[in-house]
PDB file of N, CA and C in Angstrom:
ATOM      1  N   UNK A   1     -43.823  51.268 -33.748  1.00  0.00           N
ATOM      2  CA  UNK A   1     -44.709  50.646 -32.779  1.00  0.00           C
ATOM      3  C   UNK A   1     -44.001  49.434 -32.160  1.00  0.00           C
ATOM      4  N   UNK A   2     -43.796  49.449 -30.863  1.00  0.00           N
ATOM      5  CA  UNK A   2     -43.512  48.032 -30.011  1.00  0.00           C
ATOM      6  C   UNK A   2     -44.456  46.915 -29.551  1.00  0.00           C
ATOM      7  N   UNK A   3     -43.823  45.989 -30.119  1.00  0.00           N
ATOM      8  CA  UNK A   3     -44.807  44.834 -29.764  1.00  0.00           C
ATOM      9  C   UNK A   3     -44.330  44.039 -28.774  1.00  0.00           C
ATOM     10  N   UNK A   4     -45.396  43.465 -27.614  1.00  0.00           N
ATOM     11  CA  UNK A   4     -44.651  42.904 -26.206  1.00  0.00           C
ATOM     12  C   UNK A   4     -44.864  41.494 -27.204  1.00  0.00           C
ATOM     13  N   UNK A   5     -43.957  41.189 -27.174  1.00  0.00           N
ATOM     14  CA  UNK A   5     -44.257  39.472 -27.458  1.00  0.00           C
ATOM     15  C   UNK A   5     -43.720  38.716 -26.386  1.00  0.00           C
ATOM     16  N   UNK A   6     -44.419  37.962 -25.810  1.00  0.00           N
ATOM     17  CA  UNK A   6     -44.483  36.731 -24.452  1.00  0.00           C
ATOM     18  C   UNK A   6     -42.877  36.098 -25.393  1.00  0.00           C
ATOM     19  N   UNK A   7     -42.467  35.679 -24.071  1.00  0.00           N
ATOM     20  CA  UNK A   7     -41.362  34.806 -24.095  1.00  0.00           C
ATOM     21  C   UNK A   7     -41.326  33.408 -23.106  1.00  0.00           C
ATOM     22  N   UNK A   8     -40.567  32.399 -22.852  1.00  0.00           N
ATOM     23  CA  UNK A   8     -40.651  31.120 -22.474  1.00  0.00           C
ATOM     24  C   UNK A   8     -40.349  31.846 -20.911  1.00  0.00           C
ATOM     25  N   UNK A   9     -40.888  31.540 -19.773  1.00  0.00           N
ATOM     26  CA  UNK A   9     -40.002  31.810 -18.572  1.00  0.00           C
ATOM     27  C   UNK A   9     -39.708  30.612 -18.288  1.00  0.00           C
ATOM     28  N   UNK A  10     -39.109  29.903 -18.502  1.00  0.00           N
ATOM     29  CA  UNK A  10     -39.014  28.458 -18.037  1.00  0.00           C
ATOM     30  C   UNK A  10     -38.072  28.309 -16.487  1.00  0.00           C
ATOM     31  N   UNK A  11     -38.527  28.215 -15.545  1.00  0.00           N
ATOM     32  CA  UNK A  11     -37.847  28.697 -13.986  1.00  0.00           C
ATOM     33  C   UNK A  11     -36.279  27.819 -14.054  1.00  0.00           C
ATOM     34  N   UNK A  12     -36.229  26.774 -15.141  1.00  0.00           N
ATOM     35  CA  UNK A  12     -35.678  25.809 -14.421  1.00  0.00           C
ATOM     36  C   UNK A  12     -34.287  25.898 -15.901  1.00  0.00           C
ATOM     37  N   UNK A  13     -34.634  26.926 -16.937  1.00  0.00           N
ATOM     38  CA  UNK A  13     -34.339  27.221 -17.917  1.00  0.00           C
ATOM     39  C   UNK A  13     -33.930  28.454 -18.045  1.00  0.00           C
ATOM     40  N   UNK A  14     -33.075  29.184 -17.416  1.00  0.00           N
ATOM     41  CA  UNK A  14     -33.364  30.872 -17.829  1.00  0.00           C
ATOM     42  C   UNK A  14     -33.006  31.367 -19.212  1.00  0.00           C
ATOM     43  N   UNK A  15     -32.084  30.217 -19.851  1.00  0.00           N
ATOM     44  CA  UNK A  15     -31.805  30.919 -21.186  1.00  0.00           C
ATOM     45  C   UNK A  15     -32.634  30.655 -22.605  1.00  0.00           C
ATOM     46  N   UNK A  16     -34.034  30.497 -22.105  1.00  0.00           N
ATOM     47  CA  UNK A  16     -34.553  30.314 -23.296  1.00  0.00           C
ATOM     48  C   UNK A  16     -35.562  31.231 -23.342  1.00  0.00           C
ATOM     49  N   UNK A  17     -35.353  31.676 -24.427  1.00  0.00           N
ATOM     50  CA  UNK A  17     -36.165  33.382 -25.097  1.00  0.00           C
ATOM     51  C   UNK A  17     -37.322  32.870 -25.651  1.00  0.00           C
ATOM     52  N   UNK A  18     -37.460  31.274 -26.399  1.00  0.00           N
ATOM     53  CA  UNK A  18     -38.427  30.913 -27.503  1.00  0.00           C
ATOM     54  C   UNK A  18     -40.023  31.702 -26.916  1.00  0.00           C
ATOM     55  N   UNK A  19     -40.726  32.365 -28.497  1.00  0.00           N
ATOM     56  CA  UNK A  19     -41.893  32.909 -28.152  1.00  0.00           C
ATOM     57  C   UNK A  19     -43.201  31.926 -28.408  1.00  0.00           C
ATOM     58  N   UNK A  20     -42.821  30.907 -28.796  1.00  0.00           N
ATOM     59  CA  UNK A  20     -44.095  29.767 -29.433  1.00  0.00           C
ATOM     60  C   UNK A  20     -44.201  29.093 -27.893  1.00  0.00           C
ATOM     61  N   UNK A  21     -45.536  30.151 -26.959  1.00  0.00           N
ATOM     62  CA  UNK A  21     -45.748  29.816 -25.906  1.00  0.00           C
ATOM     63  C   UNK A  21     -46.424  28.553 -26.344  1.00  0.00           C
ATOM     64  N   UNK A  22     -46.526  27.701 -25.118  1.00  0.00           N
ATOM     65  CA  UNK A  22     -47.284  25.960 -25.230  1.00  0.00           C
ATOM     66  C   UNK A  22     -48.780  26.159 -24.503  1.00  0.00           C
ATOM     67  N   UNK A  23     -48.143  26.555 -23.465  1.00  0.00           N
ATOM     68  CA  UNK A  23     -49.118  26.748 -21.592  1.00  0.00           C
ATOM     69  C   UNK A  23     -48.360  27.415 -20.976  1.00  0.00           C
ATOM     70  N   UNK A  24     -49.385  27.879 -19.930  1.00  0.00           N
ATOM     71  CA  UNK A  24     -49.312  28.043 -18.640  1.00  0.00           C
ATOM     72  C   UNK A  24     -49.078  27.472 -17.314  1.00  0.00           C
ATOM     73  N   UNK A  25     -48.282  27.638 -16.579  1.00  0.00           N
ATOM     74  CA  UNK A  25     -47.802  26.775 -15.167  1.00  0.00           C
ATOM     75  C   UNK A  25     -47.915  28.018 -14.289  1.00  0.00           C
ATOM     76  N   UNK A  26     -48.529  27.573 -13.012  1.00  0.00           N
ATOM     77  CA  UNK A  26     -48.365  28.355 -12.257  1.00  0.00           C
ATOM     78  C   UNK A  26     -46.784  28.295 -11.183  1.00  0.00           C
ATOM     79  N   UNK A  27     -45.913  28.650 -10.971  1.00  0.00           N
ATOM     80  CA  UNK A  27     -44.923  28.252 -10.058  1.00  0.00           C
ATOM     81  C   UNK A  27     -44.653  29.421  -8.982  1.00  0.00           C
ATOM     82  N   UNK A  28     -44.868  29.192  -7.875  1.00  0.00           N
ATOM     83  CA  UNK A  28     -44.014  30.147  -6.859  1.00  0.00           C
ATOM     84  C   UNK A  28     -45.316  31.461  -6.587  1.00  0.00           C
ATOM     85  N   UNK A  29     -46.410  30.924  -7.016  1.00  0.00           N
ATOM     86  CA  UNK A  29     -47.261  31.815  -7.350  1.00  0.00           C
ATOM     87  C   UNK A  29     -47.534  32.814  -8.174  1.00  0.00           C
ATOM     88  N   UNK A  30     -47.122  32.594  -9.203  1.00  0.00           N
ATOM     89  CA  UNK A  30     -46.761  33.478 -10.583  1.00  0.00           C
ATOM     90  C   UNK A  30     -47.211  32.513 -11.736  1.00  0.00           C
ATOM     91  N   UNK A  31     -48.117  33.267 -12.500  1.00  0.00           N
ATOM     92  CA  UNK A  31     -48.360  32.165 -13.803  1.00  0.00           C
ATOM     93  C   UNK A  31     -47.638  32.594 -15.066  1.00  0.00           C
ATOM     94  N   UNK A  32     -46.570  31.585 -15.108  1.00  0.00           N
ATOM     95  CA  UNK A  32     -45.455  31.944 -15.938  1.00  0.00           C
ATOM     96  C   UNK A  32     -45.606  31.378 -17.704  1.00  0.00           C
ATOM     97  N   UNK A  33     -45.445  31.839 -18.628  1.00  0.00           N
ATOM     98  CA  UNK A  33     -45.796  31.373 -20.147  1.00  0.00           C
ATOM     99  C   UNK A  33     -44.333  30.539 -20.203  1.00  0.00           C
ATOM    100  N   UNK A  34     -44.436  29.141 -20.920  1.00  0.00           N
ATOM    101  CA  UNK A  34     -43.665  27.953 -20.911  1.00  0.00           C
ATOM    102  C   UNK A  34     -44.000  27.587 -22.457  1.00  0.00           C
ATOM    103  N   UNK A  35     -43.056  27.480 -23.390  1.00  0.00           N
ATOM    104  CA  UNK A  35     -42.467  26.612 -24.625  1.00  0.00           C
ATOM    105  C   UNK A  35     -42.939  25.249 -24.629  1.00  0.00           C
ATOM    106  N   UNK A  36     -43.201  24.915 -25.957  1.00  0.00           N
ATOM    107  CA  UNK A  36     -43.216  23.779 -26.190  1.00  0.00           C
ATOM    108  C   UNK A  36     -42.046  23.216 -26.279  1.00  0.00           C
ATOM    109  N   UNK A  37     -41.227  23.020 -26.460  1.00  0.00           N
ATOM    110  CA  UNK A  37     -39.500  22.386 -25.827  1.00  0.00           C
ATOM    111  C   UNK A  37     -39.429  22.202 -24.315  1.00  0.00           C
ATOM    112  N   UNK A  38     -39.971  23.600 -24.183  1.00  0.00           N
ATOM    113  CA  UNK A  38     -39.444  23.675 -22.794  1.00  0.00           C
ATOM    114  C   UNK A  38     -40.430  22.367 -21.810  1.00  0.00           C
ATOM    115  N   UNK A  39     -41.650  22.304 -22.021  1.00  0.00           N
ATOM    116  CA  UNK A  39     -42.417  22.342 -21.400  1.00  0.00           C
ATOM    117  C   UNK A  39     -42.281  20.723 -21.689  1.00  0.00           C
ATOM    118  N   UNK A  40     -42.081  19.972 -22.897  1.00  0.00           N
ATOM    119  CA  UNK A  40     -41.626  18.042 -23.204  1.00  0.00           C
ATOM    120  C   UNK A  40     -40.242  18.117 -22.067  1.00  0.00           C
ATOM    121  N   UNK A  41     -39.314  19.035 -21.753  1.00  0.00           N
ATOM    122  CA  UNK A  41     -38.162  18.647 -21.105  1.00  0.00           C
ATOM    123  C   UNK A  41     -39.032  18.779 -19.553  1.00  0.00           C
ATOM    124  N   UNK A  42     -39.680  19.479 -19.050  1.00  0.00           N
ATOM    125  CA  UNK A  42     -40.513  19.454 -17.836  1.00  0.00           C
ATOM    126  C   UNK A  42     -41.028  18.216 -17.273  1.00  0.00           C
ATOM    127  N   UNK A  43     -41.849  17.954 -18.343  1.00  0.00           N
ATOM    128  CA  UNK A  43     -43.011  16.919 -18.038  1.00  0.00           C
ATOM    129  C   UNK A  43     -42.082  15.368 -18.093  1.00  0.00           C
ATOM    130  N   UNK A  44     -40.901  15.503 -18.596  1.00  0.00           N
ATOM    131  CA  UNK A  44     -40.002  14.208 -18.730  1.00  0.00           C
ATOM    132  C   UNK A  44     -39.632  14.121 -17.444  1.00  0.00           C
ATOM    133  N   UNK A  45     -38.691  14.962 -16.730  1.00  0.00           N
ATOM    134  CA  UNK A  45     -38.683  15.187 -15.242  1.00  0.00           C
ATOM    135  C   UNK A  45     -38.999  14.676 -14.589  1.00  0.00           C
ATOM    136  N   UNK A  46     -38.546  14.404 -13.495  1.00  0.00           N
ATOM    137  CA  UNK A  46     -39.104  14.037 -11.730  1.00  0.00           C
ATOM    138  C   UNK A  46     -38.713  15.224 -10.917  1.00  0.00           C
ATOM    139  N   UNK A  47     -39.470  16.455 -11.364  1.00  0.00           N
ATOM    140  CA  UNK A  47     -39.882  17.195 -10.424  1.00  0.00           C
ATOM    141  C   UNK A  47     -40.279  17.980  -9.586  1.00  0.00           C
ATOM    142  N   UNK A  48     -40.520  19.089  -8.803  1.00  0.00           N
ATOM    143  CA  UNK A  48     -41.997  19.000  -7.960  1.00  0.00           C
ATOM    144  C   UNK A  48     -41.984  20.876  -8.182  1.00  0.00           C
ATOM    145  N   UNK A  49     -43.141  21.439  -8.183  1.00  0.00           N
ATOM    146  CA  UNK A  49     -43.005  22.690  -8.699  1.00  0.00           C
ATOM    147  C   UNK A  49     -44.969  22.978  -8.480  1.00  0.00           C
TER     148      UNK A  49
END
């Protein structure tokens, strides 16, 4: 049996696979699943999305 397990899309990140989604962001019109790593390096940022 295959299991889909969600992965990080982080737009600004492509190489991160991590599955311990955080939230949701919508970007580009797509609501993309985002990491908790990913998502503290985001919010540190200046910028616009």
């Amino acid at each position: 049996m295959e299991h889909n397990v969600e992965q990080c899309k982080n737009p600004w990140e492509n190489a991160c696979n991590n599955e311990q989604i955080k939230l949701y962001i919508q970007f580009n019109g797509e609501i993309i699943p985002i990491c908790e790593c990913c998502w503290k390096k985001i919010a540190d940022q200046n910028i616009e999305w």
